[in-house]
PDB file of N, CA and C in Angstrom:
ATOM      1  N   UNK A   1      71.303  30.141  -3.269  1.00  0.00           N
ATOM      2  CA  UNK A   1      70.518  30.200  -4.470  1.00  0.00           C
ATOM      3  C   UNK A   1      70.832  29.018  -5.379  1.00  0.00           C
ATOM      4  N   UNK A   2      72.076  28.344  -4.915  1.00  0.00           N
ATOM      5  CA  UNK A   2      72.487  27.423  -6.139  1.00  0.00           C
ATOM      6  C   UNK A   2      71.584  25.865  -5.574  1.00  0.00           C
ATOM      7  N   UNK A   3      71.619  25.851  -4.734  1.00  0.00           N
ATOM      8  CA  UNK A   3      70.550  24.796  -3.883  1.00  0.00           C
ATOM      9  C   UNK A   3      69.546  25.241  -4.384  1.00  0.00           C
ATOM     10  N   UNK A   4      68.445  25.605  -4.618  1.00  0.00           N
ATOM     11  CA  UNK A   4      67.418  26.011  -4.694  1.00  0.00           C
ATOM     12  C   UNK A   4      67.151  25.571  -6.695  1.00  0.00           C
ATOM     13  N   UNK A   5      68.074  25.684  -7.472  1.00  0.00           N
ATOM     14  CA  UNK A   5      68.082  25.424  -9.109  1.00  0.00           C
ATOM     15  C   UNK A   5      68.518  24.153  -8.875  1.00  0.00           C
ATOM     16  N   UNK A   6      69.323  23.903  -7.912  1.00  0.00           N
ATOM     17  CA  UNK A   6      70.010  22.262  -7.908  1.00  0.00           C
ATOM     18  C   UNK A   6      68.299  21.397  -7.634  1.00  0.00           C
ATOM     19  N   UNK A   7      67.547  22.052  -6.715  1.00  0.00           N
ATOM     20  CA  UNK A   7      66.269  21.390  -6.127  1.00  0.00           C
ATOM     21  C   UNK A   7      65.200  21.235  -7.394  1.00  0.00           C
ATOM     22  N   UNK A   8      65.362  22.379  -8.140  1.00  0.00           N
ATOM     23  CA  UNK A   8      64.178  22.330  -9.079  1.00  0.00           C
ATOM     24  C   UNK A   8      64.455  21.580  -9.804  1.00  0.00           C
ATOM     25  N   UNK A   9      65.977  21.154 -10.567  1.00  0.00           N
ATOM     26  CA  UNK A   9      66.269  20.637 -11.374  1.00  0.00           C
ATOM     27  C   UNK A   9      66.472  19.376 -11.086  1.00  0.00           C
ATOM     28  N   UNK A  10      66.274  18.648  -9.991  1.00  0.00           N
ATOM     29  CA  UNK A  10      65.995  17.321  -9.688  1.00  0.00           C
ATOM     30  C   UNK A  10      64.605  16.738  -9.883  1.00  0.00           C
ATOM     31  N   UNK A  11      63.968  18.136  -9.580  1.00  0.00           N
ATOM     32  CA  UNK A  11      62.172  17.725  -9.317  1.00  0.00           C
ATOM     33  C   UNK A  11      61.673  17.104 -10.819  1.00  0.00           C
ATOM     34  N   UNK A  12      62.081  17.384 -12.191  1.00  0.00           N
ATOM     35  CA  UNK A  12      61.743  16.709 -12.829  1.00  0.00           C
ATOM     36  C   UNK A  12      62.018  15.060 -13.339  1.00  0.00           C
ATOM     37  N   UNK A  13      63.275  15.057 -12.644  1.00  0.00           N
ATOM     38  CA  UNK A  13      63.945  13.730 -12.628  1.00  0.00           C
ATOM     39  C   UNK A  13      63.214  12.913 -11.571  1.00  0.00           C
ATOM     40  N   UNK A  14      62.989  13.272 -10.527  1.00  0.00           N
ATOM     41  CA  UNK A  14      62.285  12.413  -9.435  1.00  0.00           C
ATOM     42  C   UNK A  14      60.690  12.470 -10.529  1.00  0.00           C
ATOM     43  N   UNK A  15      60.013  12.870 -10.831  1.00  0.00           N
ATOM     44  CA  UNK A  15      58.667  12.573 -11.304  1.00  0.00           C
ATOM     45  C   UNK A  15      58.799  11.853 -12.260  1.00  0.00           C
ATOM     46  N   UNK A  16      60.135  11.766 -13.161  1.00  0.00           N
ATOM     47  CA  UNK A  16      60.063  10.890 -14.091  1.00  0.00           C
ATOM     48  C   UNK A  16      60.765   9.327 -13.892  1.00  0.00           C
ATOM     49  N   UNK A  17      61.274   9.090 -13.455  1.00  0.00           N
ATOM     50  CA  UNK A  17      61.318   7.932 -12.367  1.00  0.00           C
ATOM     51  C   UNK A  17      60.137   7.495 -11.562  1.00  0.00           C
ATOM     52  N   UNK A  18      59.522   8.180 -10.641  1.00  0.00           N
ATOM     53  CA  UNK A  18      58.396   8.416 -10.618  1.00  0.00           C
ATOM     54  C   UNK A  18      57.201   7.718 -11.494  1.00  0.00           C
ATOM     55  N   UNK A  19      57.094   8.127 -12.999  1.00  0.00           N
ATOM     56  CA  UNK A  19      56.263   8.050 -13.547  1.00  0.00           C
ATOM     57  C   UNK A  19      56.916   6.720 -14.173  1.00  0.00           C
ATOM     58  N   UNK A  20      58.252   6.435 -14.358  1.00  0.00           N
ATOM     59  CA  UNK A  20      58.597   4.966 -14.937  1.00  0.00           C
ATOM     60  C   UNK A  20      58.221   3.938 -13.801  1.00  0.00           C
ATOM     61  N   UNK A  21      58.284   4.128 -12.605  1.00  0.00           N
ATOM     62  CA  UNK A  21      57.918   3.013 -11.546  1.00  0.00           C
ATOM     63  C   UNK A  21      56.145   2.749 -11.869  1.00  0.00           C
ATOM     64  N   UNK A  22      55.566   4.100 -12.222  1.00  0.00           N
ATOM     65  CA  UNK A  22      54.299   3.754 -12.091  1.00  0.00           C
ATOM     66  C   UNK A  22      53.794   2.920 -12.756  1.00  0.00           C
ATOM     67  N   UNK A  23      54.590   3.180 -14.362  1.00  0.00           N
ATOM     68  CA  UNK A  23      54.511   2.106 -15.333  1.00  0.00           C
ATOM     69  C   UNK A  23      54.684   0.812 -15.165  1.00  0.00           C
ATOM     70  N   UNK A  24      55.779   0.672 -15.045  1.00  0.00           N
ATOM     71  CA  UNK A  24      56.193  -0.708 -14.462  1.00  0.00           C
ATOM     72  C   UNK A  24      55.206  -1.508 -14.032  1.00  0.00           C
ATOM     73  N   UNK A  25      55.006  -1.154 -12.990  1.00  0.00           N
ATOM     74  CA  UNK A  25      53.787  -1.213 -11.600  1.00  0.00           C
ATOM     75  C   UNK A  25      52.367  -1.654 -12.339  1.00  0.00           C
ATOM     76  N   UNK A  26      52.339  -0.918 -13.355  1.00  0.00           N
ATOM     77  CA  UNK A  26      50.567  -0.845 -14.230  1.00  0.00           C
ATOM     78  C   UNK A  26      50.749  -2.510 -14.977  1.00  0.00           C
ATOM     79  N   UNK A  27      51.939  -2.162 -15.703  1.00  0.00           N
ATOM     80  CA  UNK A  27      52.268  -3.078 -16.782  1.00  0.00           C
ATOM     81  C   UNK A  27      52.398  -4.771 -16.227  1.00  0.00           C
ATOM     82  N   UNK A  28      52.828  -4.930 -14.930  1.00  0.00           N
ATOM     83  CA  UNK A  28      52.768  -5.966 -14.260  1.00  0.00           C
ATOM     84  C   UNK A  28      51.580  -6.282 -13.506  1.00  0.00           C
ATOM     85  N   UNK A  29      50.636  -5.531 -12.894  1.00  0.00           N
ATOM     86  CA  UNK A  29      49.494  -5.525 -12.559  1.00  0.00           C
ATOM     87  C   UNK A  29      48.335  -6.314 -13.572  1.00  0.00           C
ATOM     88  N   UNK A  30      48.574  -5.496 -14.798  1.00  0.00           N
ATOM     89  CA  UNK A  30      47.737  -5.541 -16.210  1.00  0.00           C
ATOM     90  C   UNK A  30      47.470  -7.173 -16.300  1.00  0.00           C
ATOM     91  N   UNK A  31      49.596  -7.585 -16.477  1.00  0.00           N
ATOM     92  CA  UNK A  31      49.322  -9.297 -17.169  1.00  0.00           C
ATOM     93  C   UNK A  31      48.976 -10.001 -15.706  1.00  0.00           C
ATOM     94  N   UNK A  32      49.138  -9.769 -14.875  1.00  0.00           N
ATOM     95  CA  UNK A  32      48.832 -10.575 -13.590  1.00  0.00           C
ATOM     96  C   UNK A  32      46.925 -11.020 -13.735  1.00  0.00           C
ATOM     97  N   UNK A  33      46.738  -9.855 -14.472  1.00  0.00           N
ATOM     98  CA  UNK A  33      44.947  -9.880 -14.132  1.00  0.00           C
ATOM     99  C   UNK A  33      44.513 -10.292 -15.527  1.00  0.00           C
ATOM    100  N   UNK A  34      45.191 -10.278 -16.480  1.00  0.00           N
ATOM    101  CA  UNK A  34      45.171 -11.156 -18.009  1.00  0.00           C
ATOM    102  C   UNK A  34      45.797 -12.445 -18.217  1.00  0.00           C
ATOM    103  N   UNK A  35      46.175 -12.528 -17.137  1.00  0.00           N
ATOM    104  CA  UNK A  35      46.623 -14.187 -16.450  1.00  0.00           C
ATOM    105  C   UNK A  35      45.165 -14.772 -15.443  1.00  0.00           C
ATOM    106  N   UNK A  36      44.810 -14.144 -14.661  1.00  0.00           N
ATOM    107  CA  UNK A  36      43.894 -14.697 -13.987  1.00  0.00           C
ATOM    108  C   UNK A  36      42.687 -14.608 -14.713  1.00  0.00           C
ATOM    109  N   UNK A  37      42.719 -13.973 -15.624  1.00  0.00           N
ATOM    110  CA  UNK A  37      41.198 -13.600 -16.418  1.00  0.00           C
ATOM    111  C   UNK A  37      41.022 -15.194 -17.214  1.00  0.00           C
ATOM    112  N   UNK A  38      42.539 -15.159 -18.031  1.00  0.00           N
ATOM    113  CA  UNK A  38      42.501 -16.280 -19.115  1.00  0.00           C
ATOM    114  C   UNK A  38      42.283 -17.940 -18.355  1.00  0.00           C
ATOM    115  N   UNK A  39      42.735 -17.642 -16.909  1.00  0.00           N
ATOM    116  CA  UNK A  39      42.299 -18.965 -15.682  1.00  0.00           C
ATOM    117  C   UNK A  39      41.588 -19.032 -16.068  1.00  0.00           C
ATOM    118  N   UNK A  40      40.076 -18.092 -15.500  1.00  0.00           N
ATOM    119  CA  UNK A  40      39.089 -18.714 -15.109  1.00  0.00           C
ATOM    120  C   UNK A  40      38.267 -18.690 -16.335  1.00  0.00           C
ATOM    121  N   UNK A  41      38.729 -18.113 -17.482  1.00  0.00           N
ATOM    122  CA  UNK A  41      37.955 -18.238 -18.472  1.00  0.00           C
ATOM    123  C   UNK A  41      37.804 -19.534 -19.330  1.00  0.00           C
ATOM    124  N   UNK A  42      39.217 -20.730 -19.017  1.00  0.00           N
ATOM    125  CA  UNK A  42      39.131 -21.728 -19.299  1.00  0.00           C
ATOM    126  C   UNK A  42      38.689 -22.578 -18.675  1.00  0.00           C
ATOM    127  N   UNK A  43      38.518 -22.829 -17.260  1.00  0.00           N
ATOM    128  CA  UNK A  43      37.758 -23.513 -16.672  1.00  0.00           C
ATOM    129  C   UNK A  43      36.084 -22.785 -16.624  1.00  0.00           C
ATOM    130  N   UNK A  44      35.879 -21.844 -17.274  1.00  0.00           N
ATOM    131  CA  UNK A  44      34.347 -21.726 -17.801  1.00  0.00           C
ATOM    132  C   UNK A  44      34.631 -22.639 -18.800  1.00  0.00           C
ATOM    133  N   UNK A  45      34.892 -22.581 -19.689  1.00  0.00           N
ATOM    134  CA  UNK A  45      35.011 -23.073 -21.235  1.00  0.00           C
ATOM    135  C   UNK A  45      34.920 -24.881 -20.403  1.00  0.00           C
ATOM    136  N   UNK A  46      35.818 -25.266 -20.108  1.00  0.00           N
ATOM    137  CA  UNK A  46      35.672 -26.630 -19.232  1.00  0.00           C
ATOM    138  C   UNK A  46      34.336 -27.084 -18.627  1.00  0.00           C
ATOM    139  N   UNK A  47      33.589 -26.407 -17.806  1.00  0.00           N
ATOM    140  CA  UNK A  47      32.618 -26.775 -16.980  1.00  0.00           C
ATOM    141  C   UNK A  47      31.749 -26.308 -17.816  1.00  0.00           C
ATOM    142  N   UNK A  48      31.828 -25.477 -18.986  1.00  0.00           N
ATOM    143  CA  UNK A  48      30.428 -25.516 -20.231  1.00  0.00           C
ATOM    144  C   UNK A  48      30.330 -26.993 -20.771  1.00  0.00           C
ATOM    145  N   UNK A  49      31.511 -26.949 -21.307  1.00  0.00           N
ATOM    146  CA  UNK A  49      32.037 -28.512 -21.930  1.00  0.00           C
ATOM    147  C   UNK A  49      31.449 -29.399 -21.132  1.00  0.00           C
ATOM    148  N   UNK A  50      31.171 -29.458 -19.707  1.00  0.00           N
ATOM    149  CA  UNK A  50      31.254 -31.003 -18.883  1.00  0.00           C
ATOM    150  C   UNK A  50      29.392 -30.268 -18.770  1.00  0.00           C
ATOM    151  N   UNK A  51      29.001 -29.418 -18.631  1.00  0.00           N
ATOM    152  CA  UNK A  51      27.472 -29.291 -18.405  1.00  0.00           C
ATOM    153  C   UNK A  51      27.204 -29.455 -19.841  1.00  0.00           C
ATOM    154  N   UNK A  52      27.571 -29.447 -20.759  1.00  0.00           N
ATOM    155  CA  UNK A  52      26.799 -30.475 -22.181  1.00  0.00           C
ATOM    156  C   UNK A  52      27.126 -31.569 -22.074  1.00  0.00           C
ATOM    157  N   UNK A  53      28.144 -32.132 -21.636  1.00  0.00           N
ATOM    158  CA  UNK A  53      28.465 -33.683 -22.054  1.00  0.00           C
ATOM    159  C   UNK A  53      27.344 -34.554 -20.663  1.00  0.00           C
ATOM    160  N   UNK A  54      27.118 -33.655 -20.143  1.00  0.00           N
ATOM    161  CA  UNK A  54      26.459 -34.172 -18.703  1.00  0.00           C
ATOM    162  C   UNK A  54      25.011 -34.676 -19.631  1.00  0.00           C
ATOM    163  N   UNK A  55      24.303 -33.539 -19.953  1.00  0.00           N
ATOM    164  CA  UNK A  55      23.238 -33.431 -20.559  1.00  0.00           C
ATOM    165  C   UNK A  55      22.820 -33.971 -21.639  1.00  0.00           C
ATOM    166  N   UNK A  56      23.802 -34.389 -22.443  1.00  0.00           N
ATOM    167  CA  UNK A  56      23.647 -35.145 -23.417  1.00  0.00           C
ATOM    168  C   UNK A  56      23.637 -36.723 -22.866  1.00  0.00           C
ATOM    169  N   UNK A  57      24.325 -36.927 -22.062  1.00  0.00           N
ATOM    170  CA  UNK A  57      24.021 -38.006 -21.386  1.00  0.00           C
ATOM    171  C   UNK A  57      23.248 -38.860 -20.909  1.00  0.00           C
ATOM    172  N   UNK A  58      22.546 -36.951 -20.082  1.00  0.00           N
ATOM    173  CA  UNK A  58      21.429 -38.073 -19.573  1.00  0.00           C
ATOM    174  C   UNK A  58      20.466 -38.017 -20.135  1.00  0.00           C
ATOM    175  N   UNK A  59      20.531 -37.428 -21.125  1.00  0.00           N
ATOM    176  CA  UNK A  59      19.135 -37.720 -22.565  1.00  0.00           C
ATOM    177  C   UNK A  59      19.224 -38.553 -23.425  1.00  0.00           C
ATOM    178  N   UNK A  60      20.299 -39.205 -23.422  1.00  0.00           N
ATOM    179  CA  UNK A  60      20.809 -40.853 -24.385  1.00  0.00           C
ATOM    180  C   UNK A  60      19.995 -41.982 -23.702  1.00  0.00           C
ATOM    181  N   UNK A  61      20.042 -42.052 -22.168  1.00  0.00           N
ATOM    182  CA  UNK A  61      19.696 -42.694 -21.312  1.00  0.00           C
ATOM    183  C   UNK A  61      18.134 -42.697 -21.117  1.00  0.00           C
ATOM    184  N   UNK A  62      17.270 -41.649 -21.166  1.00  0.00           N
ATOM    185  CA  UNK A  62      15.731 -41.326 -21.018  1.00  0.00           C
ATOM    186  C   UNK A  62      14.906 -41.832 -22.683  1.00  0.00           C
ATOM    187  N   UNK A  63      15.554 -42.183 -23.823  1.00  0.00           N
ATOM    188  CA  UNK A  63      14.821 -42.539 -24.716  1.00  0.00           C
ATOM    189  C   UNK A  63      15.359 -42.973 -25.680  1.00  0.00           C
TER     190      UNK A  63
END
């Protein structure tokens, strides 16, 4: 019987470990993809930049 309270009384410790790994896990996931977001959001910002400077260009040139 003492196995059996020893078992239950682990079970909340394993879920909460458990639930700190999951965190972890989320929290590193999160900036990994708020890292790749802020990538490609600057090379938009870049290739907006170079498709006006393009365009302005070649309308200096036509008149």
């Amino acid at each position: 019987m003492g196995e059996t309270l020893h078992a239950v009384a682990t079970a909340p410790q394993v879920q909460s470990l458990a639930l700190a790994g999951f965190t972890v896990l989320a929290a590193l996931l999160a900036e990994r993809q708020r890292a790749v977001n802020a990538f490609f959001e600057r090379w938009g910002l870049v290739g907006g930049m170079l498709l006006v400077a393009w365009h302005d260009l070649g309308d200096s040139h036509a008149g």
